[in-house]
N, C-alpha and C. Protein backbone atom coordinates (compact mmCIF):
# COMPACT_ATOMS: atom_id res chain seq x y z
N UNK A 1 23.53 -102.65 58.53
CA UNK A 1 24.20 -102.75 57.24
C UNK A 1 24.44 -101.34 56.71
N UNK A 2 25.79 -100.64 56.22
CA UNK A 2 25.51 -99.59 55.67
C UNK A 2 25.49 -99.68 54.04
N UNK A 3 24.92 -98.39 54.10
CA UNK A 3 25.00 -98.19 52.55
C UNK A 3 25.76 -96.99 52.02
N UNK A 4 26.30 -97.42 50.79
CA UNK A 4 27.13 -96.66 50.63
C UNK A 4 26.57 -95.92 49.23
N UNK A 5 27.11 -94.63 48.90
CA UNK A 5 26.19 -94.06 48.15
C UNK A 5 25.68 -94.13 47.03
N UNK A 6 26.01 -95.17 45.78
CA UNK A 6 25.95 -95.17 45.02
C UNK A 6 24.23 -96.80 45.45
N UNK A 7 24.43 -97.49 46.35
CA UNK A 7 23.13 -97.46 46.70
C UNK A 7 22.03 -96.54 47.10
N UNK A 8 22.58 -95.71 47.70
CA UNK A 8 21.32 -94.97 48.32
C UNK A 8 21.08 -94.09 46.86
N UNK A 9 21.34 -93.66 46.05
CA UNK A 9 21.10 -93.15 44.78
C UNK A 9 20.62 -94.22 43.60
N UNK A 10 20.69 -95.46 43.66
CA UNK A 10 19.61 -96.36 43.02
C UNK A 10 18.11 -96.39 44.12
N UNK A 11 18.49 -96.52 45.85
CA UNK A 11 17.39 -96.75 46.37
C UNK A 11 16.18 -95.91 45.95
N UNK A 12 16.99 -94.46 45.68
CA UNK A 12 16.27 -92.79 45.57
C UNK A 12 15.32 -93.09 43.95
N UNK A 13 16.07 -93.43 43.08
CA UNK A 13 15.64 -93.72 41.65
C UNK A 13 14.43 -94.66 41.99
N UNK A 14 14.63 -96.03 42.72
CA UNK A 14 13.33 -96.82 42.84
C UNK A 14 12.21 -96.34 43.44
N UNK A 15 12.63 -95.02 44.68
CA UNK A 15 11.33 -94.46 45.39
C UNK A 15 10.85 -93.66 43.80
N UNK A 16 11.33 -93.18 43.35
CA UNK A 16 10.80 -92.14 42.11
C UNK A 16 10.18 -93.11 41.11
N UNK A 17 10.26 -93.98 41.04
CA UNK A 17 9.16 -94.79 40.38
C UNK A 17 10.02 -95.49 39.10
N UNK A 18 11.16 -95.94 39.22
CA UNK A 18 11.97 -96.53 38.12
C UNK A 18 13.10 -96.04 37.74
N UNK A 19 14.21 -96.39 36.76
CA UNK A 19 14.84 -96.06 36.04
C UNK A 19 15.32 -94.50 36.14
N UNK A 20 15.95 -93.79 36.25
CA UNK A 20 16.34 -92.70 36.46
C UNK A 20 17.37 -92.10 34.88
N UNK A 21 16.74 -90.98 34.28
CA UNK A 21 17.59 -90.82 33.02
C UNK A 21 18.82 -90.32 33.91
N UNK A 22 19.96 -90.93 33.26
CA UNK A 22 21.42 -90.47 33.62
C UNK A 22 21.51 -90.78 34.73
N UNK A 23 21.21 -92.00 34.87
CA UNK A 23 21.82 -92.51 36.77
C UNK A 23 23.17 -93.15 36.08
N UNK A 24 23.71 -93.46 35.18
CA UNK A 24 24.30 -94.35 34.88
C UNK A 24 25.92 -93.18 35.13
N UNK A 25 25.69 -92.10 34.63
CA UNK A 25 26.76 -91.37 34.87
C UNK A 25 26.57 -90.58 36.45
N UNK A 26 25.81 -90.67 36.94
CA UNK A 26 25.20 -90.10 38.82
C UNK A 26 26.25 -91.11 38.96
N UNK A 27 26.43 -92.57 39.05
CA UNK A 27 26.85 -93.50 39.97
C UNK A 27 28.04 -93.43 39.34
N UNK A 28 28.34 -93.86 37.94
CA UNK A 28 29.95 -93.81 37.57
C UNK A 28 30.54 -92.45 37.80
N UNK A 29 30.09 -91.49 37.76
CA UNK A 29 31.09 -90.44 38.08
C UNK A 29 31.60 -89.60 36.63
N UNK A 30 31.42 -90.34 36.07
CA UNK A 30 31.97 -90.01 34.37
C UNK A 30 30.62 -89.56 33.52
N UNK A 31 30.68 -88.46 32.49
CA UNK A 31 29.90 -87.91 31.72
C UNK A 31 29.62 -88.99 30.86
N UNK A 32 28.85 -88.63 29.72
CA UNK A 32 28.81 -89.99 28.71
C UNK A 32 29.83 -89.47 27.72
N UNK A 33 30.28 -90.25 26.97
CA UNK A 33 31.00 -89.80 25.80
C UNK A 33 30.27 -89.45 24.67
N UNK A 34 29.22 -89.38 24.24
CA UNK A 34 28.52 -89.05 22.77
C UNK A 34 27.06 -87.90 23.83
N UNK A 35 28.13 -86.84 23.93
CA UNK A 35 27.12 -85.57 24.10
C UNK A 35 26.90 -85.00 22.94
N UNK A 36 26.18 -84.04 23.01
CA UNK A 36 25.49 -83.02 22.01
C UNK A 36 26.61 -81.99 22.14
N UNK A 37 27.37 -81.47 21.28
CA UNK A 37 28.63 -79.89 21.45
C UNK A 37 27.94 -79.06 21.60
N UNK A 38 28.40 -78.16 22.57
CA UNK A 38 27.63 -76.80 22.93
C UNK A 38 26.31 -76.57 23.02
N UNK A 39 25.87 -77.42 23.60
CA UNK A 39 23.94 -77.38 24.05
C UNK A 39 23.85 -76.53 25.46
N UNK A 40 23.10 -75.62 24.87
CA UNK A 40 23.18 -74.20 25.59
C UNK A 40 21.79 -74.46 25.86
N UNK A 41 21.11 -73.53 26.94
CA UNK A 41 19.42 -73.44 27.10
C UNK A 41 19.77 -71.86 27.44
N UNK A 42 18.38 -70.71 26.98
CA UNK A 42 18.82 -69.64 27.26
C UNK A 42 18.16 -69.60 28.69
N UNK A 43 17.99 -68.51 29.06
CA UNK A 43 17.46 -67.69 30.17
C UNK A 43 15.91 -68.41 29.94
N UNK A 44 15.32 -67.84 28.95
CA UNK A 44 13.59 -68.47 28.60
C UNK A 44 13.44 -69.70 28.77
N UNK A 45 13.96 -71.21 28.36
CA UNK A 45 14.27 -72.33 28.43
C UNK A 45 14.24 -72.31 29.96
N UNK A 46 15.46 -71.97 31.00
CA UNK A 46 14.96 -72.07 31.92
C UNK A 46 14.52 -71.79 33.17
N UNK A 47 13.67 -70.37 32.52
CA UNK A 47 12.39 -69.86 33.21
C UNK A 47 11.20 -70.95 32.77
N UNK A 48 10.84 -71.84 31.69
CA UNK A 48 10.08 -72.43 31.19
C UNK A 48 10.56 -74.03 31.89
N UNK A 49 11.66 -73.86 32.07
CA UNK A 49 11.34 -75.55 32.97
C UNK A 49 11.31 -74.97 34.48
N UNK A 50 11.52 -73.95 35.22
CA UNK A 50 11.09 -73.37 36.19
C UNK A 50 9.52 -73.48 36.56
N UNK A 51 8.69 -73.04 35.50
CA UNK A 51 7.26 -73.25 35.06
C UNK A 51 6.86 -74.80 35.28
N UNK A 52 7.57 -75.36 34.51
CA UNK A 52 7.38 -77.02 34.56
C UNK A 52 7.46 -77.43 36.02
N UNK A 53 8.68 -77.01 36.18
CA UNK A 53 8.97 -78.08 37.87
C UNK A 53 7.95 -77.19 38.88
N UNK A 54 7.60 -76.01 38.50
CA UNK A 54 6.23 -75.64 39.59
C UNK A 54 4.96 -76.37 39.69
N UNK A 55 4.84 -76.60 38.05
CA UNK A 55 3.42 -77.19 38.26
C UNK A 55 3.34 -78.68 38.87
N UNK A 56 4.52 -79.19 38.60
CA UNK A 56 4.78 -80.73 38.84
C UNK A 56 4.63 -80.63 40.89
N UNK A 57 5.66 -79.60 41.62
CA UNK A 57 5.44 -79.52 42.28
C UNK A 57 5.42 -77.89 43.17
N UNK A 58 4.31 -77.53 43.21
CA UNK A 58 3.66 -76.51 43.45
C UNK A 58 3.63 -75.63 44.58
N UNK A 59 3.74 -74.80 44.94
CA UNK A 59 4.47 -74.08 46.36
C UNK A 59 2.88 -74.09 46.91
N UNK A 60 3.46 -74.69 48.29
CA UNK A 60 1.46 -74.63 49.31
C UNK A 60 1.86 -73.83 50.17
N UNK A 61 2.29 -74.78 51.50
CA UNK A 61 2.78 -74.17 52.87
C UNK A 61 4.25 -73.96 52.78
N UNK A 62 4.55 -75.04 51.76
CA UNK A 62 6.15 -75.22 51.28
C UNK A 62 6.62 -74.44 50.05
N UNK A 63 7.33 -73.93 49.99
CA UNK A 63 8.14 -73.44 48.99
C UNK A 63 7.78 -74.66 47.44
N UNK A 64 8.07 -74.12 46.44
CA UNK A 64 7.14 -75.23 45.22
C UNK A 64 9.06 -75.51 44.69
N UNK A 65 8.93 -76.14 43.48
CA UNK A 65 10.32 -76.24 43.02
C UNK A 65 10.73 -75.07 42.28
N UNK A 66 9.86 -73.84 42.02
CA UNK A 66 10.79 -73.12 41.20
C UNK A 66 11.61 -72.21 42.15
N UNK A 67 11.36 -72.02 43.46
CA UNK A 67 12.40 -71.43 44.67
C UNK A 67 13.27 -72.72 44.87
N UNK A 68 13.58 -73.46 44.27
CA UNK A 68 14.68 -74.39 44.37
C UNK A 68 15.77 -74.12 42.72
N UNK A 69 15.10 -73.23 42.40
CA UNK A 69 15.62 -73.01 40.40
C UNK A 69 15.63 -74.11 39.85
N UNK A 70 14.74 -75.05 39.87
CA UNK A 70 14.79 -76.63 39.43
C UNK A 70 15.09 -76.04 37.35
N UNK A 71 14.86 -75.44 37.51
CA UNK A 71 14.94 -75.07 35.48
C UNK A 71 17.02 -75.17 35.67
N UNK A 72 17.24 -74.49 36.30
CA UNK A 72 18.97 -74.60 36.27
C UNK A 72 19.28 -76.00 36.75
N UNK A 73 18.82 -76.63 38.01
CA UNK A 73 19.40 -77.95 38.21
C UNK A 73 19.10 -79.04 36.82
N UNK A 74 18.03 -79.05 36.26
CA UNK A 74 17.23 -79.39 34.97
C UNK A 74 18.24 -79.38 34.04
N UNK A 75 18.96 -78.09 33.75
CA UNK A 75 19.43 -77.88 32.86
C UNK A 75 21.17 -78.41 33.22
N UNK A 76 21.28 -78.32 34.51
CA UNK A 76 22.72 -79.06 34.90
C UNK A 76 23.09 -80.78 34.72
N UNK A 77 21.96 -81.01 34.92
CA UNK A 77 21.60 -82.51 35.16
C UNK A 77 21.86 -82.89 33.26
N UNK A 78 20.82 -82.39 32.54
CA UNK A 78 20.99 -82.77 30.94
C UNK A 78 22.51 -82.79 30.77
N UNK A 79 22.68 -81.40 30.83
CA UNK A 79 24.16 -81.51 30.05
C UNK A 79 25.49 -82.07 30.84
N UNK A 80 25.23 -82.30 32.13
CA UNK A 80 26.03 -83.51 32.33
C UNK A 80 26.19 -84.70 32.52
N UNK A 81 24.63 -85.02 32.56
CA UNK A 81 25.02 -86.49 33.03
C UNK A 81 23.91 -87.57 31.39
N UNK A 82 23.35 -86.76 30.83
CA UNK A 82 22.58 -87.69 30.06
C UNK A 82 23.37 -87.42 28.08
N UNK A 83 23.39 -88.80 27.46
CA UNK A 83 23.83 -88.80 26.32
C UNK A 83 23.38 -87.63 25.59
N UNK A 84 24.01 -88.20 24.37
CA UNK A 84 23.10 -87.12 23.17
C UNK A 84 21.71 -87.46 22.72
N UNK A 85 21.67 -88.78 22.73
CA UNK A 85 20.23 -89.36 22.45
C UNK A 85 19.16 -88.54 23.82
N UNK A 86 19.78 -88.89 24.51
CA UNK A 86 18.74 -88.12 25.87
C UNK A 86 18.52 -86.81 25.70
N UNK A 87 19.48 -86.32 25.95
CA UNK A 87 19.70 -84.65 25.40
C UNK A 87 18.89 -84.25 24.21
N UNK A 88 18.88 -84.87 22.92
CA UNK A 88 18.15 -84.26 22.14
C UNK A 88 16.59 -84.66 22.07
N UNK A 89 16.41 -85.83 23.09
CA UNK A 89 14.91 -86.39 23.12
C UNK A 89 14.82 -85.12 24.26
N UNK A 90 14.96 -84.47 25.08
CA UNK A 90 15.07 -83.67 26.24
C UNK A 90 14.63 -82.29 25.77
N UNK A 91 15.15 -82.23 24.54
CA UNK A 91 15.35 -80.65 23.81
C UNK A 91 13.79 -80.82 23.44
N UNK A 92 13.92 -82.30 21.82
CA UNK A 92 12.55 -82.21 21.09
C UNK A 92 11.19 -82.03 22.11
N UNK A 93 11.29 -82.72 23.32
CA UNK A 93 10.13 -82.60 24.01
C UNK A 93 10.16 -81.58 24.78
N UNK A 94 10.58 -80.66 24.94
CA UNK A 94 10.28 -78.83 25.29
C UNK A 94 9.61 -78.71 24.18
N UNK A 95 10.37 -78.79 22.74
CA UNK A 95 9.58 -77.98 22.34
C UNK A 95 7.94 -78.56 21.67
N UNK A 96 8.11 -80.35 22.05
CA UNK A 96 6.48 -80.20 21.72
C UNK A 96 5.80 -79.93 23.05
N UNK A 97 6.23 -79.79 23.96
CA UNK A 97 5.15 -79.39 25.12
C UNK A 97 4.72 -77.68 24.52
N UNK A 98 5.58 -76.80 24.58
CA UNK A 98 5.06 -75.67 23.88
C UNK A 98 4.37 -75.53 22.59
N UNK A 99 4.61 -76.45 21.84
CA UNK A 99 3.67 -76.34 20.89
C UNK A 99 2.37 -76.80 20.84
N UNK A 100 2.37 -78.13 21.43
CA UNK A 100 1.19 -78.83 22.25
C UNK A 100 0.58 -78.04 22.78
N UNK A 101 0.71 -77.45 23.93
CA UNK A 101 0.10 -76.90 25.06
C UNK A 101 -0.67 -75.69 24.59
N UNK A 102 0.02 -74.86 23.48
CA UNK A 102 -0.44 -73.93 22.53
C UNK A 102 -1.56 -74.01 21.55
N UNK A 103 -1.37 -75.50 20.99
CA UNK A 103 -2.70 -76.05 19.77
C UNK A 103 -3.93 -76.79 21.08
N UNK A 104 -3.17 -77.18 22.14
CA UNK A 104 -4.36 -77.99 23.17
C UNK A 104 -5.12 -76.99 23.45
N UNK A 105 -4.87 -75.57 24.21
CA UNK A 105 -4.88 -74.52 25.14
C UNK A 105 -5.53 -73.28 24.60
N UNK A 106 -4.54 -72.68 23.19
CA UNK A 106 -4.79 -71.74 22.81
C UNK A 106 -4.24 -70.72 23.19
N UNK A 107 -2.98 -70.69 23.52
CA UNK A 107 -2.16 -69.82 24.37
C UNK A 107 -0.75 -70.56 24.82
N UNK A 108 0.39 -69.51 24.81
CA UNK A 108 1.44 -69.93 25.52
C UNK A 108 1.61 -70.93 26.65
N UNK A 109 2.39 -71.81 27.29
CA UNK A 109 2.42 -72.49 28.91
C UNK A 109 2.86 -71.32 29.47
N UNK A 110 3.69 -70.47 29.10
CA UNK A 110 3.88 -69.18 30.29
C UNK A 110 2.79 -68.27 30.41
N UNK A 111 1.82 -68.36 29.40
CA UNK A 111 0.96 -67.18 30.16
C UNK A 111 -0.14 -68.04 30.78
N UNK A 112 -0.33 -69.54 30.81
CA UNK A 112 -1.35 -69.96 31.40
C UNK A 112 -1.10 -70.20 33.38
N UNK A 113 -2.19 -70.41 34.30
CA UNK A 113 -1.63 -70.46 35.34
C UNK A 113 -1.09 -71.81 35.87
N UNK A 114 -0.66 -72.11 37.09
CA UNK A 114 -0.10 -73.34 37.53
C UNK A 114 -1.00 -74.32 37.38
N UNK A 115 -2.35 -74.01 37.50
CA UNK A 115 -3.36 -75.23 37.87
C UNK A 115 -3.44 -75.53 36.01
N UNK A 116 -4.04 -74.62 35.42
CA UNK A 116 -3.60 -74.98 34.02
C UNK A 116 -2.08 -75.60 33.42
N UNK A 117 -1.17 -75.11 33.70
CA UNK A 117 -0.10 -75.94 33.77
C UNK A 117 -0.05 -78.04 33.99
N UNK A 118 -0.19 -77.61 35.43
CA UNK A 118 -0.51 -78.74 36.28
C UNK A 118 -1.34 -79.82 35.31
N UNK A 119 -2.79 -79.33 34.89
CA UNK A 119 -3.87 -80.50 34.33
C UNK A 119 -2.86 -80.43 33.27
N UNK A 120 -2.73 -79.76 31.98
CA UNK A 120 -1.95 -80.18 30.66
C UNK A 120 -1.17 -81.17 31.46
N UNK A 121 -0.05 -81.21 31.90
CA UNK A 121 0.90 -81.99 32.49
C UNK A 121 0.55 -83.54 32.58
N UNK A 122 -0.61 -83.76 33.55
CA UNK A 122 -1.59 -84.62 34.19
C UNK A 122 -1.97 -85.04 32.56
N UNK A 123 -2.65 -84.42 31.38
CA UNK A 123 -3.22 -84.92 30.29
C UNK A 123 -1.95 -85.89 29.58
N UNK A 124 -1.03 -84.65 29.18
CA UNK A 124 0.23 -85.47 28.47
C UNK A 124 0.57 -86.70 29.49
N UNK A 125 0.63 -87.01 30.39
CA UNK A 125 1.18 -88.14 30.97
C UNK A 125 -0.03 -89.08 30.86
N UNK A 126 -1.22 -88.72 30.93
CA UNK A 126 -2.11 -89.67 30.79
C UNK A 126 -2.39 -90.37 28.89
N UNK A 127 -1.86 -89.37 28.24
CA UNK A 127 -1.82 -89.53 26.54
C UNK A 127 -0.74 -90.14 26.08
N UNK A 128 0.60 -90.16 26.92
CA UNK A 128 1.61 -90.56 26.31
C UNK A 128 1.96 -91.71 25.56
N UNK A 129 0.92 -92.96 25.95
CA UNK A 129 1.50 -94.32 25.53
C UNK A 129 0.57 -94.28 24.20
N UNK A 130 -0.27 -93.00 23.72
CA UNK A 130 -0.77 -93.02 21.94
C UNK A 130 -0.11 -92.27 21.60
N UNK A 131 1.07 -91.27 21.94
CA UNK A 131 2.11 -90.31 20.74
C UNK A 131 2.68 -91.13 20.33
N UNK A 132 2.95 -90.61 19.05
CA UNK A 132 3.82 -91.50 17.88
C UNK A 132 5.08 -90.81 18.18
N UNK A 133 5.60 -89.53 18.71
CA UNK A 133 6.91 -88.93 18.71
C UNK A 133 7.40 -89.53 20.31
N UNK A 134 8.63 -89.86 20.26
CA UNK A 134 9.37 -90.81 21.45
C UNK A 134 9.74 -89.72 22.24
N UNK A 135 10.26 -88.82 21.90
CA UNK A 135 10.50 -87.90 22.35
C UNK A 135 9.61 -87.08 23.82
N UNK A 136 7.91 -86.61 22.95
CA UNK A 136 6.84 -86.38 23.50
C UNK A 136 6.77 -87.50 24.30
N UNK A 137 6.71 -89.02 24.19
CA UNK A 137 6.54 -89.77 24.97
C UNK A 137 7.43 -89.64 26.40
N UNK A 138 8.59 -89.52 25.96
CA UNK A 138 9.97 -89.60 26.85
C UNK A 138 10.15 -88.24 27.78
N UNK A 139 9.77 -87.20 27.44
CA UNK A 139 9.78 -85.91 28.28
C UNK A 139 9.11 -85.83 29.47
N UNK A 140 7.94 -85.97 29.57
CA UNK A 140 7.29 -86.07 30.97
C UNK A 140 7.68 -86.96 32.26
N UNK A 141 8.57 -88.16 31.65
CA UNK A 141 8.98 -88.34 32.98
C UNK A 141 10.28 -88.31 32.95
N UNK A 142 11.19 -87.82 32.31
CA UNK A 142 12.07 -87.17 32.74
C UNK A 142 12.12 -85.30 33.57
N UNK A 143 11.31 -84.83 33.03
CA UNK A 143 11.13 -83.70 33.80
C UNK A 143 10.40 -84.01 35.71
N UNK A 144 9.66 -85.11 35.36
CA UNK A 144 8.80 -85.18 36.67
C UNK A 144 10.27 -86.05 37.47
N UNK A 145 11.10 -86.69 36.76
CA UNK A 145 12.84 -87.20 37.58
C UNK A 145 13.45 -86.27 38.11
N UNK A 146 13.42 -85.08 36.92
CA UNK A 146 14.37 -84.27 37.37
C UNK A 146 13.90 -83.28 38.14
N UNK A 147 12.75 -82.82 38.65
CA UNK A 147 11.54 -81.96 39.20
C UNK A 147 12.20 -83.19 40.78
N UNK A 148 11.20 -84.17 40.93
CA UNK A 148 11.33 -85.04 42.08
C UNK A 148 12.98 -85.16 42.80
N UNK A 149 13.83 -85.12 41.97
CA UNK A 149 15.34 -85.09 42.38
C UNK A 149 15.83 -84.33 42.71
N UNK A 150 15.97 -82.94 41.95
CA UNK A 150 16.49 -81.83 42.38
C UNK A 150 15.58 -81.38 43.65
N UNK A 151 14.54 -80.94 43.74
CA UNK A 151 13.41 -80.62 44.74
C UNK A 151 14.33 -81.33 46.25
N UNK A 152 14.23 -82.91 46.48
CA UNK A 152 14.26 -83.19 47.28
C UNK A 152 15.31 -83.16 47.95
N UNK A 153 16.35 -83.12 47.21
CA UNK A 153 18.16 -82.84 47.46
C UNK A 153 18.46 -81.05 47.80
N UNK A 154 17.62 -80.62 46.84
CA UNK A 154 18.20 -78.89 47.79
C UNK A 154 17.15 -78.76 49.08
N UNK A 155 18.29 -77.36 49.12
CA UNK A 155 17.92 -77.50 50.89
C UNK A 155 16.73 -76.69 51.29
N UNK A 156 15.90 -76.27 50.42
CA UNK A 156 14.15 -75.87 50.67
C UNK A 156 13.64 -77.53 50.86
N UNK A 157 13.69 -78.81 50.05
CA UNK A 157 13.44 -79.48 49.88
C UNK A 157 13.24 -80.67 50.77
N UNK A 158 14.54 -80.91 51.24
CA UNK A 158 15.48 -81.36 52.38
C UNK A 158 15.11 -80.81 53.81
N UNK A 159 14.91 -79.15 53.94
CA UNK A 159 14.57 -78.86 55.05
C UNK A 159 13.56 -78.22 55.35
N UNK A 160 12.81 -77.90 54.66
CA UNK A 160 11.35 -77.15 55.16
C UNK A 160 9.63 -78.38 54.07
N UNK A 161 10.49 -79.20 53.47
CA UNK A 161 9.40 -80.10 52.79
C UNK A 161 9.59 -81.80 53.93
N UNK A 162 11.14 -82.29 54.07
CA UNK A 162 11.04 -83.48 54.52
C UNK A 162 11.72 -82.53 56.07
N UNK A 163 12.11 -83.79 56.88
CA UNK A 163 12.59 -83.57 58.01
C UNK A 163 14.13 -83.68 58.35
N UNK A 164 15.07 -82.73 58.43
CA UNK A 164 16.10 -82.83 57.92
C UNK A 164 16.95 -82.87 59.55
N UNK A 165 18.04 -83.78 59.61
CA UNK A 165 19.03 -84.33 60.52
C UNK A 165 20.47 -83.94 60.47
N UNK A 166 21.11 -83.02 60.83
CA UNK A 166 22.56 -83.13 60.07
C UNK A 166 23.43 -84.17 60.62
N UNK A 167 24.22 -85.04 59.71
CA UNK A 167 25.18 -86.07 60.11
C UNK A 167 25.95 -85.89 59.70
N UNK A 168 26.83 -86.49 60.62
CA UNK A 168 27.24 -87.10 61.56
C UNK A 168 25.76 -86.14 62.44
N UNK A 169 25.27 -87.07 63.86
CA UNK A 169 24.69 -86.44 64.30
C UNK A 169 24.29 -87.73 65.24
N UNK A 170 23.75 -87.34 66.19
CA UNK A 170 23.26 -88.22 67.02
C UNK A 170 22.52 -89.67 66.90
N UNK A 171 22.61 -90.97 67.65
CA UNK A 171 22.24 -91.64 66.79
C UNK A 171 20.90 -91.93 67.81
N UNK A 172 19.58 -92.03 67.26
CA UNK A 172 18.48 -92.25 68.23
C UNK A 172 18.08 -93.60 67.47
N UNK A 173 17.78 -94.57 67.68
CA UNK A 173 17.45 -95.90 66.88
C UNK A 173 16.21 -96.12 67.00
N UNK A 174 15.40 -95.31 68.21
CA UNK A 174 13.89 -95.62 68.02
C UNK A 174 13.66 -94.50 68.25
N UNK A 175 12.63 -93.73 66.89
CA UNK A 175 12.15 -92.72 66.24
C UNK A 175 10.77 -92.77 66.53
N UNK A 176 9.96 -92.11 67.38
CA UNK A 176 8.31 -92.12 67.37
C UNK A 176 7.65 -91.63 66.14
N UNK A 177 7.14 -92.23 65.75
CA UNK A 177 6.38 -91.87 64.57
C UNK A 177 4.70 -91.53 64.60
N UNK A 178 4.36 -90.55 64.09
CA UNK A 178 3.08 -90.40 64.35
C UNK A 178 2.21 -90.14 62.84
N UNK A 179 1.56 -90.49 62.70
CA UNK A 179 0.51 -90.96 61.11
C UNK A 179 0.56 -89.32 60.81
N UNK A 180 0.84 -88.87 59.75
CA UNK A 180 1.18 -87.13 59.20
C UNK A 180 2.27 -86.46 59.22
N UNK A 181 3.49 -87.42 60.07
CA UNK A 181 4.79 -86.64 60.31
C UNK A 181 5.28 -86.58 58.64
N UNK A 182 6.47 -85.64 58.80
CA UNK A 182 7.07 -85.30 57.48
C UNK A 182 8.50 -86.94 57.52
N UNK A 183 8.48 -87.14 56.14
CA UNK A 183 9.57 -88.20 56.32
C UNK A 183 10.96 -87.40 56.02
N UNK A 184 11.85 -88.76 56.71
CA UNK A 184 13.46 -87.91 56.82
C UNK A 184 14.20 -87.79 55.47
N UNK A 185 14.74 -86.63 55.61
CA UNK A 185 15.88 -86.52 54.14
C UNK A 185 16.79 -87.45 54.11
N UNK A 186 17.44 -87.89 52.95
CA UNK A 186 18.22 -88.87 53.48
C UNK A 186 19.80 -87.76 52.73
């Protein structure tokens, strides 16, 4: 049976654990009509979701997401494919993670290290269903969408994290598999 892409981009959303912000314009092709005008992120913004998508996923043997610039794909992804409602729940929750992370911590998220990063991260997702701000609620897993998406689609991601095939390409129908192999890009 093939699939054609606008399946394999819901299949991708269900491996990521649900709902995908802005799949709705991924598959139609079309922006939304009620954006935010001129929503800019500077340079700091995204060096600071650079920060984010490291701790989410962290360079070992593999390259982590911020050698993928996940803060620019982050920031490509908002302003094209998610409303204004998204967009500004997107914005408010940057800035309570920095303020959070600051009254939790006692210090900036940029001057703390990845593993500090990392647990805050791990806390807010484990706290989220008692914030009263939707926003704070709504940020963490859109960053961990857009961290998991971009990551696996560029080509650090694609080719030195999963096992990458170029196609058109040969067709082998029985694949040996051995318990630890890396799985295929799709």
């Amino acid at each position: 049976m093939a699939m054609n892409r606008r399946d394999a981009i819901k299949s991708f959303a269900l491996m990521m654990g649900g709902a995908m912000v802005g799949a709705n314009a991924i598959l139609t092709g079309c922006a939304p009509d009620d954006q935010i005008q001129g929503l800019e992120f500077s340079e700091k913004d995204i060096a600071f979701l650079d920060e984010i998508g490291e701790a989410i996923i962290p360079t070992t043997d593999t390259p982590g997401a911020k050698a993928t610039e996940i803060g620019t794909f982050m920031v490509m992804m908002v302003k094209d494919t998610y409303n204004s409602e998204q967009q500004q729940s997107f914005v408010d929750g940057l800035n309570f993670i920095k303020k959070d992370f600051k009254d939790q911590k006692g210090k900036d998220f940029m001057d703390a290290s990845t593993e500090e990063r990392t647990a805050y991260l791990n806390e807010l997702k484990a706290r989220a269903g008692e914030l009263e701000d939707q926003s704070a609620k709504a940020i963490i897993g859109m960053v961990q969408d857009l961290t998991v998406l971009g990551y696996f689609t560029s080509e650090i991601g694609a080719t030195q994290q999963l096992r990458y095939y170029e196609a058109p390409g040969r067709f082998d129908p029985c694949i040996d598999y051995k318990p630890g192999d890396k799985a295929y890009a799709i």
